[in-house]
PDB file of N, CA and C in Angstrom:
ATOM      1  N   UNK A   1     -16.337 162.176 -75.065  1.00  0.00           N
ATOM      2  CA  UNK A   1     -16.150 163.265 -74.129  1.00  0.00           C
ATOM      3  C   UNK A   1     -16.278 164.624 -74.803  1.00  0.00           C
ATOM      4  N   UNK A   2     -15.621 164.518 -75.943  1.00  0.00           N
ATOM      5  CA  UNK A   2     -16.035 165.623 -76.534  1.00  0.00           C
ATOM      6  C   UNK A   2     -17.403 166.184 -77.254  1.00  0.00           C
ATOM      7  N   UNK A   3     -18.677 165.740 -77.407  1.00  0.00           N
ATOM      8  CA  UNK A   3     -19.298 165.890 -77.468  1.00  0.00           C
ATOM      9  C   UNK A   3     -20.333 166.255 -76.304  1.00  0.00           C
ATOM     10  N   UNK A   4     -19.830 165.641 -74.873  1.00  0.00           N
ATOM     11  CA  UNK A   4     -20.382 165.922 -73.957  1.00  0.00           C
ATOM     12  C   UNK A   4     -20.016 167.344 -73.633  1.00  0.00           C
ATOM     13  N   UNK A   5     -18.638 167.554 -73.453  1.00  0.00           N
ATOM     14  CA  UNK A   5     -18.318 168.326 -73.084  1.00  0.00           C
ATOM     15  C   UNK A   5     -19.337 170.152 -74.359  1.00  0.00           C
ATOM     16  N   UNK A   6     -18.986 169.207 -75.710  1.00  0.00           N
ATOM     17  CA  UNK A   6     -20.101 170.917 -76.432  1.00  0.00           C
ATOM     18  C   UNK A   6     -21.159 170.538 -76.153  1.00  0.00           C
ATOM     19  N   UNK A   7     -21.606 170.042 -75.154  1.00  0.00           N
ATOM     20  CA  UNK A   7     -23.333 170.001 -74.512  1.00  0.00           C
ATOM     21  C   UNK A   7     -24.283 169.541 -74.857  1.00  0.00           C
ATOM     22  N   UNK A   8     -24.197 168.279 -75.640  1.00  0.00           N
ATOM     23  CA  UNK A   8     -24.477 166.872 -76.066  1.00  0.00           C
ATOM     24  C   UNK A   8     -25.444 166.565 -75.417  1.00  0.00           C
ATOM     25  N   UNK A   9     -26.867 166.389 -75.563  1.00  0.00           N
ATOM     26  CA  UNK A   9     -27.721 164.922 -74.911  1.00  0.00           C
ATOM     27  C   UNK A   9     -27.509 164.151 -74.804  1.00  0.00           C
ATOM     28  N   UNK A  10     -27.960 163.406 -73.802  1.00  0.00           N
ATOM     29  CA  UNK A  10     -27.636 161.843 -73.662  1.00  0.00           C
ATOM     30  C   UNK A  10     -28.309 161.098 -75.196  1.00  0.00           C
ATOM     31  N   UNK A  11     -29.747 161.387 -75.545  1.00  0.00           N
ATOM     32  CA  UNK A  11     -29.730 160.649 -76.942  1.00  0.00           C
ATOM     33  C   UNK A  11     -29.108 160.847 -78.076  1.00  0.00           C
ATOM     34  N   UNK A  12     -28.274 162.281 -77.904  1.00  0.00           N
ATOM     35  CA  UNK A  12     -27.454 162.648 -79.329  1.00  0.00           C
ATOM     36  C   UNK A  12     -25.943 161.990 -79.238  1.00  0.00           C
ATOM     37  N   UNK A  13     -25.737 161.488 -78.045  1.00  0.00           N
ATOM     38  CA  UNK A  13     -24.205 161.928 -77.856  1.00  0.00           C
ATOM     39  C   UNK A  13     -23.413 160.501 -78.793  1.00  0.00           C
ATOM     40  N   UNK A  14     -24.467 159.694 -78.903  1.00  0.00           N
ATOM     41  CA  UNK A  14     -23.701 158.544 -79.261  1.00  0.00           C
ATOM     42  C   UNK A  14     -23.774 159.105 -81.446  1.00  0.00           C
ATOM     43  N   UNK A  15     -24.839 159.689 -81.843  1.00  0.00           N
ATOM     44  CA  UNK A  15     -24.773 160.240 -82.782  1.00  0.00           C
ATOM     45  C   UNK A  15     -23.370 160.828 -83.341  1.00  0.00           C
ATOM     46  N   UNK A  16     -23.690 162.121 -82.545  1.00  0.00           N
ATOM     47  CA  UNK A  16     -22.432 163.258 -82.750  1.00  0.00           C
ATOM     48  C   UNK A  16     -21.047 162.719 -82.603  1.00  0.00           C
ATOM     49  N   UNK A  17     -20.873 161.648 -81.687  1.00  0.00           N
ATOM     50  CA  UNK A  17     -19.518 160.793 -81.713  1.00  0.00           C
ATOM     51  C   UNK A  17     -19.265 160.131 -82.962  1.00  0.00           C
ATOM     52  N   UNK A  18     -20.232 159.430 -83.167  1.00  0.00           N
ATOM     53  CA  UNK A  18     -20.035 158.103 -84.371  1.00  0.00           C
ATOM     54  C   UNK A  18     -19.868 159.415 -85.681  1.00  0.00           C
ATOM     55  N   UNK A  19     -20.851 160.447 -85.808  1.00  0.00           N
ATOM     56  CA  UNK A  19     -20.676 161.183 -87.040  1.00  0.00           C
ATOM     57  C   UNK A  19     -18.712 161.759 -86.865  1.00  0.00           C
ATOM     58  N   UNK A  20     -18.565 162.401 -85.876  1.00  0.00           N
ATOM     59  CA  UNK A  20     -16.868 163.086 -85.603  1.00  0.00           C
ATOM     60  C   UNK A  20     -15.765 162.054 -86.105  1.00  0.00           C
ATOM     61  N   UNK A  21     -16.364 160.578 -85.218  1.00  0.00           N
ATOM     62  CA  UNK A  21     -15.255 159.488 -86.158  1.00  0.00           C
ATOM     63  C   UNK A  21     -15.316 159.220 -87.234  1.00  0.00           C
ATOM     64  N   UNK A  22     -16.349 158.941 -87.852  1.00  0.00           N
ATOM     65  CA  UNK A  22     -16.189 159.049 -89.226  1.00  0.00           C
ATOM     66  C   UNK A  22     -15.523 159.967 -90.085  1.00  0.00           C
ATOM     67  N   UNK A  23     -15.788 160.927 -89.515  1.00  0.00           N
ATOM     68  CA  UNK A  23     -14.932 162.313 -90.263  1.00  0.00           C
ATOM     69  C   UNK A  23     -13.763 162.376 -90.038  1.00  0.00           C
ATOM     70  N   UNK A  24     -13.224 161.683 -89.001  1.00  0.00           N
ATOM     71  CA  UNK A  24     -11.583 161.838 -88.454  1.00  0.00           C
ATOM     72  C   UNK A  24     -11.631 163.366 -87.715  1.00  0.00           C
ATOM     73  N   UNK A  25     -13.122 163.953 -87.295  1.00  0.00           N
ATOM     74  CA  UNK A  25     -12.787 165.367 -86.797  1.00  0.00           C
ATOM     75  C   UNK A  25     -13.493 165.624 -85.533  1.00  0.00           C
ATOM     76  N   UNK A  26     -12.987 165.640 -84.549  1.00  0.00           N
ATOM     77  CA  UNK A  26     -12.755 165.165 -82.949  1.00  0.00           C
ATOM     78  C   UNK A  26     -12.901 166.463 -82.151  1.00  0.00           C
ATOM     79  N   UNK A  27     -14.040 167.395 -82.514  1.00  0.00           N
ATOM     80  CA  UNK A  27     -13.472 168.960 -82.006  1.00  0.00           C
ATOM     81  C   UNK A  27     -14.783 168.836 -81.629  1.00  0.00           C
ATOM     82  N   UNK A  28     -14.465 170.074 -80.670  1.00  0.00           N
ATOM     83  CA  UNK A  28     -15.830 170.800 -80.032  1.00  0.00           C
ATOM     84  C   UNK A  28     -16.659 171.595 -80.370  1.00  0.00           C
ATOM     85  N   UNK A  29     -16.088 172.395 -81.588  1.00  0.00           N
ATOM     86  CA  UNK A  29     -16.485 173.073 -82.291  1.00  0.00           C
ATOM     87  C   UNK A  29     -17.484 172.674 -83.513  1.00  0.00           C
ATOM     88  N   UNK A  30     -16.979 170.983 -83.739  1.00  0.00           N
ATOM     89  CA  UNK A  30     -17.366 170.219 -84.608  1.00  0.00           C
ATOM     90  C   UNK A  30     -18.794 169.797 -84.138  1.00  0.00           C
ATOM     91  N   UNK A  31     -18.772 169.406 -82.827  1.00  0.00           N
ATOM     92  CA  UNK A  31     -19.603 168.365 -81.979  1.00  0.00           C
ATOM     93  C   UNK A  31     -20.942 169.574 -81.851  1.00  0.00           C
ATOM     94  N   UNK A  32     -20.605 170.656 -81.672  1.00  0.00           N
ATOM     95  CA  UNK A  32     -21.727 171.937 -81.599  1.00  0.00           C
ATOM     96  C   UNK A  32     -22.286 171.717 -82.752  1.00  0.00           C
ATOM     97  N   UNK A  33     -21.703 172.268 -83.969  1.00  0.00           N
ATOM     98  CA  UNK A  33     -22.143 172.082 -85.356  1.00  0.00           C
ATOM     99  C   UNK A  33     -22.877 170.974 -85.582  1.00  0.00           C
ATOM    100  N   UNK A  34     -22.949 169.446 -85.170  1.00  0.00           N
ATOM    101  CA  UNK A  34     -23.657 168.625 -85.306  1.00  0.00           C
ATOM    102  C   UNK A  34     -25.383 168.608 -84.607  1.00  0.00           C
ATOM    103  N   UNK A  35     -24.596 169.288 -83.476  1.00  0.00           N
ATOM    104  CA  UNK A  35     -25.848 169.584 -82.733  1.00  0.00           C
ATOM    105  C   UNK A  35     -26.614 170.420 -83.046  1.00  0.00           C
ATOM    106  N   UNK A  36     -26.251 171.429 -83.672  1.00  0.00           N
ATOM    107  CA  UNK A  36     -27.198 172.513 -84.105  1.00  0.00           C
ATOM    108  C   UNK A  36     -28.120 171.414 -85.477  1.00  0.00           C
ATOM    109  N   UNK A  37     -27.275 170.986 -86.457  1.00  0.00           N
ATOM    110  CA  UNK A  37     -27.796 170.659 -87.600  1.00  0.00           C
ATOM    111  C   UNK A  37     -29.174 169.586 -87.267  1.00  0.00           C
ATOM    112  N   UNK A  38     -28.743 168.832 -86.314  1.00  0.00           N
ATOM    113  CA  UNK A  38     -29.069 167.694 -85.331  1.00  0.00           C
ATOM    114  C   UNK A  38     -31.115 168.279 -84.855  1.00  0.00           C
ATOM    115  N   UNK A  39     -30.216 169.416 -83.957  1.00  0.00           N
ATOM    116  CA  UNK A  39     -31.916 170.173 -83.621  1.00  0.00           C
ATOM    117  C   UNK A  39     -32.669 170.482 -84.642  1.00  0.00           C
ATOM    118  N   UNK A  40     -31.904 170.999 -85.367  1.00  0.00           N
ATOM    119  CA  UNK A  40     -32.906 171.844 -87.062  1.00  0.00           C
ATOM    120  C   UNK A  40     -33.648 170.703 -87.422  1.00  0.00           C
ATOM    121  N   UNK A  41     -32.919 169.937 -87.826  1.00  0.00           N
ATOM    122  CA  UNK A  41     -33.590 168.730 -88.305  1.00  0.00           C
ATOM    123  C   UNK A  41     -34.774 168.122 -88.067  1.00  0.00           C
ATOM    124  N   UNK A  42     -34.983 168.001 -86.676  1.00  0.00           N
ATOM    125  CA  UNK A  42     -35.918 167.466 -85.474  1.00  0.00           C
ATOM    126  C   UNK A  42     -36.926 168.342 -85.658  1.00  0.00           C
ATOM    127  N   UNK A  43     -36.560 169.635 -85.860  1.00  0.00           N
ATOM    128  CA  UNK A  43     -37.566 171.043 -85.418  1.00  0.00           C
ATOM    129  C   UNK A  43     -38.498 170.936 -86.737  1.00  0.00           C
ATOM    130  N   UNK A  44     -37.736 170.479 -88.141  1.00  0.00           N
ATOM    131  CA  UNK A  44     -38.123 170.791 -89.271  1.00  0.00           C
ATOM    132  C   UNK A  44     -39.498 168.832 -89.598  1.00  0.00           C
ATOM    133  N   UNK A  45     -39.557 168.832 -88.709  1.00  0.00           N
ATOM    134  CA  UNK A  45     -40.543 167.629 -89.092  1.00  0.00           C
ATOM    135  C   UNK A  45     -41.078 167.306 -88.319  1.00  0.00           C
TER     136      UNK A  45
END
């Protein structure tokens, strides 16, 4: 939910979840940050 809620894709969302649990860090703030790194990534190849 929390990843949906920082505005998550449906193909990222299961990503950005599994990366937050691993970390033990469950934020929205977190779930953005993934997403940004997430797009760069994509953009850069």
């Amino acid at each position: 939910m929390v990843a949906i809620a920082a505005g998550v894709e449906d193909e990222m969302n299961e990503k950005v979840a599994a990366q937050m649990a691993a970390e033990k860090v469950v934020r929205i703030d977190r779930a953005e940050e993934l997403v940004r790194a997430y797009t760069e990534t994509q953009r850069n190849r």
